[in-house]
Protein backbone atom coordinates (compact mmCIF):
# COMPACT_ATOMS: atom_id res chain seq x y z
CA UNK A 1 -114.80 -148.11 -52.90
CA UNK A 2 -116.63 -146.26 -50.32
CA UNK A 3 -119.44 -147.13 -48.04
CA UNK A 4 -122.36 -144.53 -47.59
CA UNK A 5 -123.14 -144.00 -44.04
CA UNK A 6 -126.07 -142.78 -42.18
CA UNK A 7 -125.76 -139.33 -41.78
CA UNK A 8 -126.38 -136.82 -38.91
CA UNK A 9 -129.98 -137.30 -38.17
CA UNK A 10 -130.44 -134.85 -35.85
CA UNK A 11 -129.07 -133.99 -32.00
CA UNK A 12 -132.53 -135.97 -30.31
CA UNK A 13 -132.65 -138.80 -33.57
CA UNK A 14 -130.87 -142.23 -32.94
CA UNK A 15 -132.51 -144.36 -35.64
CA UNK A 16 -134.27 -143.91 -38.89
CA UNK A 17 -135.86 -146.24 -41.36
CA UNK A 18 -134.30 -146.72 -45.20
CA UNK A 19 -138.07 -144.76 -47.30
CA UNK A 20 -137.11 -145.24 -50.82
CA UNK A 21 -133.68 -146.43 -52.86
CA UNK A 22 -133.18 -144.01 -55.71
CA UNK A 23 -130.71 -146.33 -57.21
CA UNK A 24 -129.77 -149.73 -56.58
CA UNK A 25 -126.76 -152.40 -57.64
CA UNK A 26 -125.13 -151.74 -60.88
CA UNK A 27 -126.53 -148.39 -61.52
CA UNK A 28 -124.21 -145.32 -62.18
CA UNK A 29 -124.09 -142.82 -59.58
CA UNK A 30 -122.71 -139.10 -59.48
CA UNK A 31 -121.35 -136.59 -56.96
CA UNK A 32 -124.55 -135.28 -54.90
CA UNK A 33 -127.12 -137.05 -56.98
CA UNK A 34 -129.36 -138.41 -54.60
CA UNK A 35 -129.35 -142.40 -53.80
CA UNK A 36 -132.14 -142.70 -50.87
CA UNK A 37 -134.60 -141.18 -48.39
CA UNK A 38 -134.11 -141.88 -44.90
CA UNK A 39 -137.01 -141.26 -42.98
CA UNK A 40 -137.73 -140.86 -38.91
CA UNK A 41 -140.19 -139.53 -36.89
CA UNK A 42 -139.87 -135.89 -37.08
CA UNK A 43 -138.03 -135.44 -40.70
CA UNK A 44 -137.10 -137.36 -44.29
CA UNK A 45 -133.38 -136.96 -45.25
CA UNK A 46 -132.23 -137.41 -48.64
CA UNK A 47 -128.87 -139.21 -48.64
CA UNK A 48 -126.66 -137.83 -51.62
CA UNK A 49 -123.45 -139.70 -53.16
CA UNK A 50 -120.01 -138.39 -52.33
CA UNK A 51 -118.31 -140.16 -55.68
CA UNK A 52 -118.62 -140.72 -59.23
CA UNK A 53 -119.24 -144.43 -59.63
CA UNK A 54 -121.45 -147.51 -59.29
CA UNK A 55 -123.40 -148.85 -56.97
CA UNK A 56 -121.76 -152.35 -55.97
CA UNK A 57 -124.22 -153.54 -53.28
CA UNK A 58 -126.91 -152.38 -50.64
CA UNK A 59 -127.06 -153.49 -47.44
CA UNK A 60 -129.52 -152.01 -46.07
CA UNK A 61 -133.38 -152.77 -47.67
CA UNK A 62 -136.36 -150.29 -48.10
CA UNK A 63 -138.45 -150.46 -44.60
CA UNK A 64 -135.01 -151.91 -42.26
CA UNK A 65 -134.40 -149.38 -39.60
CA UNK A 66 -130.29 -147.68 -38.96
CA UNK A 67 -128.66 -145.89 -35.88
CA UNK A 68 -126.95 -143.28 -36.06
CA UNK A 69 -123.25 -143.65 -34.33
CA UNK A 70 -122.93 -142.49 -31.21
CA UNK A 71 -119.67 -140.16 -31.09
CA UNK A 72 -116.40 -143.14 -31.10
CA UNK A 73 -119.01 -145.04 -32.46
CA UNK A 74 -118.38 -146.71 -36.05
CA UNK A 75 -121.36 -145.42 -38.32
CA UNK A 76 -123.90 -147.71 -39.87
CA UNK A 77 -123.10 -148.39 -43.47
CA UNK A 78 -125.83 -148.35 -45.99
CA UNK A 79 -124.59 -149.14 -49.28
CA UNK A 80 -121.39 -149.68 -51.10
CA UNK A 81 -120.21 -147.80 -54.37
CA UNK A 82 -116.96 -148.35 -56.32
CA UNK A 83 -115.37 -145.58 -57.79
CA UNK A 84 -115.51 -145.27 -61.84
């Protein structure tokens, strides 16, 4: 299993807000196929997949806002997807 994080928004970014889930629990996911927008004031990020496998929960809903970690900081996680 791995958890999606948020990703490098940006050096002046701290939070964003979860657009638009591409996929959601149960679906089958691949390597770099896209699973959600992120969206903040100044740019949307599409968040890709870094496995092969299925999507096992999300924990973060459309409209609920993330922070990106502050360095030493533990990232925010997103979703959860088990490996096929």
């Amino acid at each position: 299993m791995i958890e999606l994080k948020v990703p490098t928004l940006g050096e002046s970014v701290t939070e964003a807000t979860v657009g638009t889930w591409f996929k959601k629990a149960g679906d089958i996911v691949s390597v770099d196929e896209m699973i959600c927008e992120l969206e903040t004031d100044k740019v949307t990020i599409e968040v890709p997949s870094t496995i092969n496998g299925i999507v096992s929960k999300i924990i973060v809903k459309e409209g609920e806002t993330v922070e990106r970690a502050e360095r030493g900081q533990q990232e925010e996680e997103v979703q959860r997807i088990e490996r096929e």
